[in-house]
Protein backbone atom coordinates (compact mmCIF):
# COMPACT_ATOMS: atom_id res chain seq x y z
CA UNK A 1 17.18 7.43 74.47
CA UNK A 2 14.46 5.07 73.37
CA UNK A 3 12.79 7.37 71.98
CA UNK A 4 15.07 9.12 70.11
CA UNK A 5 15.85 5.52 68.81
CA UNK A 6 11.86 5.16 67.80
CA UNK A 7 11.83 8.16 66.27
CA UNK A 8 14.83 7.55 64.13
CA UNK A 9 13.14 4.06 62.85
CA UNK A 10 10.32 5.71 62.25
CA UNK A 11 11.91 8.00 60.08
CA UNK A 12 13.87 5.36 58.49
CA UNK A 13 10.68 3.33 57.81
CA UNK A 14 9.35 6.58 56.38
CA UNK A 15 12.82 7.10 54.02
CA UNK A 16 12.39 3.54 52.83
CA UNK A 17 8.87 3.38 51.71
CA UNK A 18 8.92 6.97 49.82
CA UNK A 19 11.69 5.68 47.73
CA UNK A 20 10.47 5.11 43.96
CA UNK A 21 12.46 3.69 41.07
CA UNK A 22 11.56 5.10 37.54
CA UNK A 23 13.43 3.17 35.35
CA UNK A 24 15.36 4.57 31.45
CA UNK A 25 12.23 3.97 29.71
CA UNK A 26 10.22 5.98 31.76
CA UNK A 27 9.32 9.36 33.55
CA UNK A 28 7.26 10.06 36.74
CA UNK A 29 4.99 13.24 36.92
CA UNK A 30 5.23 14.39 40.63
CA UNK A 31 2.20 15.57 42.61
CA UNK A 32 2.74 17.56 45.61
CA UNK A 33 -0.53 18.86 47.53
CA UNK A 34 -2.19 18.27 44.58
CA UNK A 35 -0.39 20.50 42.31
CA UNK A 36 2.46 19.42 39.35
CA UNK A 37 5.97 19.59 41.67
CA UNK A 38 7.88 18.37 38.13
CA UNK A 39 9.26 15.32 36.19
CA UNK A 40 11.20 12.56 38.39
CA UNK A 41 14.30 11.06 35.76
CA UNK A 42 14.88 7.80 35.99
CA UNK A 43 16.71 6.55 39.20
CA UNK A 44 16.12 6.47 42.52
CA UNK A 45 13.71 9.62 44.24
CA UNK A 46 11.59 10.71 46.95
CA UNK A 47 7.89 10.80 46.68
CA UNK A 48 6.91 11.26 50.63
CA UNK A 49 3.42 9.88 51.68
CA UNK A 50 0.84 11.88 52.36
CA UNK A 51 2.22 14.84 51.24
CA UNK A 52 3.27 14.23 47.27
CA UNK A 53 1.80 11.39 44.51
CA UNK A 54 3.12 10.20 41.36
CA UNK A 55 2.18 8.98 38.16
CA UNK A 56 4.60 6.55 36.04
CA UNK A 57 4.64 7.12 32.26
CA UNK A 58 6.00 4.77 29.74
CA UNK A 59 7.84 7.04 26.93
CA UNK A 60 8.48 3.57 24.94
CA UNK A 61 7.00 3.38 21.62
CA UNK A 62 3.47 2.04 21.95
CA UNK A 63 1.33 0.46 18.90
CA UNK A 64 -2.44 0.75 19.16
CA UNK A 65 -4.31 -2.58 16.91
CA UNK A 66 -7.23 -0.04 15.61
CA UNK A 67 -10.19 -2.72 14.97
CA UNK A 68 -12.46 -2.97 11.99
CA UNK A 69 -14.03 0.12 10.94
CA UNK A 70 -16.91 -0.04 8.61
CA UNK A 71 -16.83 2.93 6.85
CA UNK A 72 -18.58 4.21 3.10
CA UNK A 73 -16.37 5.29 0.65
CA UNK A 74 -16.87 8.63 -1.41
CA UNK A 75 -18.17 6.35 -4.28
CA UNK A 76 -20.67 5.05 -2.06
CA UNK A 77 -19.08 1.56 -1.52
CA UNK A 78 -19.15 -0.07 1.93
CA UNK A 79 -15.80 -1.53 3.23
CA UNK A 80 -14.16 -2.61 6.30
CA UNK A 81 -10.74 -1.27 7.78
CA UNK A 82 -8.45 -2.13 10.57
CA UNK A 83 -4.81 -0.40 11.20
CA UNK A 84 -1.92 -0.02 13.34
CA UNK A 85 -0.83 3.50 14.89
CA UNK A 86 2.57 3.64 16.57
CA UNK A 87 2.83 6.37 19.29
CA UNK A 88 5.21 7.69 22.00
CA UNK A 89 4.66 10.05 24.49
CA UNK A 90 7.25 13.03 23.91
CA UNK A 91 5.93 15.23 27.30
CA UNK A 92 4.76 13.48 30.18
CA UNK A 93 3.48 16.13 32.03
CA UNK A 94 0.91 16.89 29.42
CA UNK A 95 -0.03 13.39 28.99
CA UNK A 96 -1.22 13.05 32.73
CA UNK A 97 -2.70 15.99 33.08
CA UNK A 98 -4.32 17.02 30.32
CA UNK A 99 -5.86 13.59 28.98
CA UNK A 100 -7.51 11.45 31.58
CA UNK A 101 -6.22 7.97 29.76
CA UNK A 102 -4.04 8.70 26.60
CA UNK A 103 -3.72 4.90 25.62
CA UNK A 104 -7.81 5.01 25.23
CA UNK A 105 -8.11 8.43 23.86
CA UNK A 106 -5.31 7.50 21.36
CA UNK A 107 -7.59 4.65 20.14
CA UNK A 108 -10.97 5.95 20.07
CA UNK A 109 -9.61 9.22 17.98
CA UNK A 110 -7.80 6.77 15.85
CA UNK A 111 -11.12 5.32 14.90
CA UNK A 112 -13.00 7.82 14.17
CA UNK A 113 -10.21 9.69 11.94
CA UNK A 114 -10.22 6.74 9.86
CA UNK A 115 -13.93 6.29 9.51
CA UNK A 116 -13.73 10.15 8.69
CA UNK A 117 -10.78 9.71 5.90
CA UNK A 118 -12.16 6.90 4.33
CA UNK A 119 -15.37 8.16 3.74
CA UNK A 120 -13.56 11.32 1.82
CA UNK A 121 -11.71 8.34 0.09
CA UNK A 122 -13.02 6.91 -3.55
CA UNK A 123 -12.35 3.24 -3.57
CA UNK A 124 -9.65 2.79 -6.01
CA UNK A 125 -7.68 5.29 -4.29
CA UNK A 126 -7.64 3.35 -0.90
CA UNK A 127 -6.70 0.53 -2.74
CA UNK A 128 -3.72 2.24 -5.44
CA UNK A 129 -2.78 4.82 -2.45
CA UNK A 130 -2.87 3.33 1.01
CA UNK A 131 0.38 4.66 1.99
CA UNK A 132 -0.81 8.65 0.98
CA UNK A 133 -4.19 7.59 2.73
CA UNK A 134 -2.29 6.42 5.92
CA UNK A 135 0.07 9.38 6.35
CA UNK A 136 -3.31 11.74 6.08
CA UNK A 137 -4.74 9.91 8.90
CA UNK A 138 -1.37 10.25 10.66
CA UNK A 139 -1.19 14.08 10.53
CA UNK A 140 -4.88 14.51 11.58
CA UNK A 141 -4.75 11.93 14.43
CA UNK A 142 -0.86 13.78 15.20
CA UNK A 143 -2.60 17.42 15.23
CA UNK A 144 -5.36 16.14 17.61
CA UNK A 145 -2.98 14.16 19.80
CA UNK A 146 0.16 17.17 20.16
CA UNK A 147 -1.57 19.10 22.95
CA UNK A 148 -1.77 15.87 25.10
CA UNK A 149 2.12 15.26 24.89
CA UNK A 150 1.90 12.48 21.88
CA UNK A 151 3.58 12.14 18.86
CA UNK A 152 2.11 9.81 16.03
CA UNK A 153 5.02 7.88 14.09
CA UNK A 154 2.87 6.65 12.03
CA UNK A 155 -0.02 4.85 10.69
CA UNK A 156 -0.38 1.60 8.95
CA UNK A 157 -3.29 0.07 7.06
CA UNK A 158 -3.26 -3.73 7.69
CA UNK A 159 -6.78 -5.00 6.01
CA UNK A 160 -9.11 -3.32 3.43
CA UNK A 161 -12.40 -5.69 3.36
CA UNK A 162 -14.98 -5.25 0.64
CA UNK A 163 -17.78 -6.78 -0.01
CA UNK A 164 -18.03 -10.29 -1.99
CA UNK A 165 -20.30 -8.72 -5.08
CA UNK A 166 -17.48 -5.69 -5.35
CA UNK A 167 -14.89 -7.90 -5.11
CA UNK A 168 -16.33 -10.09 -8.26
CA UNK A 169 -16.25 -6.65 -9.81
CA UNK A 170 -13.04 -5.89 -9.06
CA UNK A 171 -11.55 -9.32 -10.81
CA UNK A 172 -13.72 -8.89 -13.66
CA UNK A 173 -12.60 -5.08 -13.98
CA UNK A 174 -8.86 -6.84 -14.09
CA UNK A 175 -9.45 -9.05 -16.42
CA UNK A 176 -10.66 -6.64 -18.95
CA UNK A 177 -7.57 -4.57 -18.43
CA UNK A 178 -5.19 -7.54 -18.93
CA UNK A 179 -7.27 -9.01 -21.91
CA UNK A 180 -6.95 -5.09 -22.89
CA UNK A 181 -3.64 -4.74 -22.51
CA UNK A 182 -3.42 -8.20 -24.43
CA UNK A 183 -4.91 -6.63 -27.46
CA UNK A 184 -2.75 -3.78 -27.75
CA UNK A 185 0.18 -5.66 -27.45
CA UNK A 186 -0.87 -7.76 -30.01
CA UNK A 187 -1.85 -5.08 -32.34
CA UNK A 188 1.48 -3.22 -31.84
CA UNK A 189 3.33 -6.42 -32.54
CA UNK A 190 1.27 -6.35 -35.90
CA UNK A 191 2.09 -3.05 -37.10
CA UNK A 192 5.32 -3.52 -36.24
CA UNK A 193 5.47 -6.65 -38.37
CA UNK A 194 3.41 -4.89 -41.15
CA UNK A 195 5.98 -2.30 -40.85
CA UNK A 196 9.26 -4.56 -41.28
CA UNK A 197 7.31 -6.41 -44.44
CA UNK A 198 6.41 -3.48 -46.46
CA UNK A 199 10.23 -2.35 -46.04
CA UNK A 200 11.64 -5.82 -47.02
CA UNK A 201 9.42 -5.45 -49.67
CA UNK A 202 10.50 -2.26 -50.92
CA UNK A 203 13.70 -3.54 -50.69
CA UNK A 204 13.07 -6.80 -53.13
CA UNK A 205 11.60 -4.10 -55.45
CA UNK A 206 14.55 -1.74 -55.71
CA UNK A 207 16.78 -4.94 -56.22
CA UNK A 208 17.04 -6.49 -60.03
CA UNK A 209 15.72 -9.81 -59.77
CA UNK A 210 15.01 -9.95 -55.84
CA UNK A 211 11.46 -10.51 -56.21
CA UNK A 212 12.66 -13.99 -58.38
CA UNK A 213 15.40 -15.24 -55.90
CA UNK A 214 13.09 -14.57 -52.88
CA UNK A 215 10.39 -16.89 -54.88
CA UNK A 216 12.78 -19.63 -55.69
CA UNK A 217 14.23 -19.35 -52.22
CA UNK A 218 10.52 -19.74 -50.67
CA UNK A 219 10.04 -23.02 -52.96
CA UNK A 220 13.67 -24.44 -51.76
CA UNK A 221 11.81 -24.03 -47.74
CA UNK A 222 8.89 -25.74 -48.76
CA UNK A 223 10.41 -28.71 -51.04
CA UNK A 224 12.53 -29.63 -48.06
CA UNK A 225 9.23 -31.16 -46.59
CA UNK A 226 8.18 -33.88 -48.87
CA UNK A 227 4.71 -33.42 -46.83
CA UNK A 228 3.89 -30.25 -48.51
CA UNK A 229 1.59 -29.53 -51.22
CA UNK A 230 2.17 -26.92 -53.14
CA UNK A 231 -0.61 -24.85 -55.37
CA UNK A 232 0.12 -22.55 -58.16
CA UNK A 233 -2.63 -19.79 -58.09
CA UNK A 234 -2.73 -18.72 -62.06
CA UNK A 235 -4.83 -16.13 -62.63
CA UNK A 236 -7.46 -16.60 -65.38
CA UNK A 237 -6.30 -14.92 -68.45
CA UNK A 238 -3.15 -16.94 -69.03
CA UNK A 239 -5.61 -19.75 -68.79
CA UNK A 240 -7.65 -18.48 -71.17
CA UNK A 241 -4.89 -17.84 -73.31
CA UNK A 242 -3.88 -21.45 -73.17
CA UNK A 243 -6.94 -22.35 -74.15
CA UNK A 244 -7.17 -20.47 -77.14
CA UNK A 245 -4.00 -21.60 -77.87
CA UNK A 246 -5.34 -25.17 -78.01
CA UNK A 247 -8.23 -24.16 -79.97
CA UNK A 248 -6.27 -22.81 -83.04
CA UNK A 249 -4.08 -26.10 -82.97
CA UNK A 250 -7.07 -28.04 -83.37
CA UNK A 251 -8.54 -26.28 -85.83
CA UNK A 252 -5.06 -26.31 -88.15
């Protein structure tokens, strides 16, 4: 009887102990002898000793800080790039056993992909097109990652650091384009004006006597300022036709 009593503690010390919890968030890979027995779902299951193994896998989405990566650019400019890469792992069995550690593998592939795209990157297009730049290092790094059970969300460039001589370059590139920009504005404002005057003019033409009320109305706006001085340009003839006026009153 007492043994039969050891025996059944035994057994119920062996019961307890191979019980394993996996939680929602997670999956266990089951070993037994060795070999893949399957996938444990979260709850409550038996992994006896000796006999079977597990692995726990979190399926959560993970995010991987990628550190600075000095890379050249296709233009042959040096520059500096860090990103984010958010991952989950979509098969656990394939995570375990055909990557030794996914979480490291995830990160070192993540660098060099991005030290790879950048460098078939020119310059202005990682600045004007990170997003296009991102999702290309997304789909190689999601390729190279889908036999080991992962699946890339997606990739997101944080920093681009350039040098402080490019970066002078950069400003003084923008402030030719806005001092450009400036100038055609300007000029398009001008022949717009130009435009407008030549039709009022036409305008004054065709009208009888619009050329004389839009000079008397221009010398009502300027005698309204008592601080105005106005000059009469004359050209020469009629003031050489006063003078000879003059002349023949003298000599009568």
């Amino acid at each position: 009887m007492e043994l039969i009593s050891i025996l059944i503690l035994i057994f119920l010390f062996i019961l307890i102990i191979s019980i394993r919890q996996v939680n929602q968030f997670e999956r266990g890979v089951r070993f037994q002898l060795g070999k893949y027995k399957g996938i444990m779902d979260p709850g409550w299951s038996l992994v006896w000793p000796i006999f079977q193994s597990w692995k726990r896998v979190d399926i959560r989405v993970k995010a991987v800080d990628v550190p600075d990566q000095e890379a050249i650019t296709e233009d042959n400019i040096s520059a500096r790039v860090n990103a984010v890469i958010y991952y989950r792992v979509v098969n656990a069995e394939k995570a375990i056993i055909e990557v030794e550690n996914f979480f490291f593998a995830v990160s070192q592939l993540a660098q060099t992909t991005m030290r790879n795209v950048v460098g078939e990157t020119s310059l202005d297009n990682l600045l004007g097109k990170r997003i296009e730049v991102a999702e290309k290092i997304r789909n190689i790094i999601d390729e190279a990652t889908n036999p080991w059970g992962i699946k890339v969300e997606s990739v997101e460039l944080k920093d681009i650091i350039l040098p402080q001589d490019m970066k002078r370059v950069i400003a003084r590139q923008a402030e030719a384009e806005r001092e450009r920009r400036a100038i055609v504005i300007r000029a398009e404002g001008e022949k717009q004006a130009a435009a407008n005057m030549a039709h009022a003019a036409n305008k004054l033409t065709e009208a009888s006597g619009g050329m004389h009320l839009r000079t008397l109305q221009t010398l009502n706006e300027l005698s309204a300022d008592k601080n105005n001085t106005i000059v009469f340009v004359t050209p020469i003839e009629v003031l050489r036709a006063f003078e000879g006026f003059i002349k023949k009153d003298k000599d009568t």
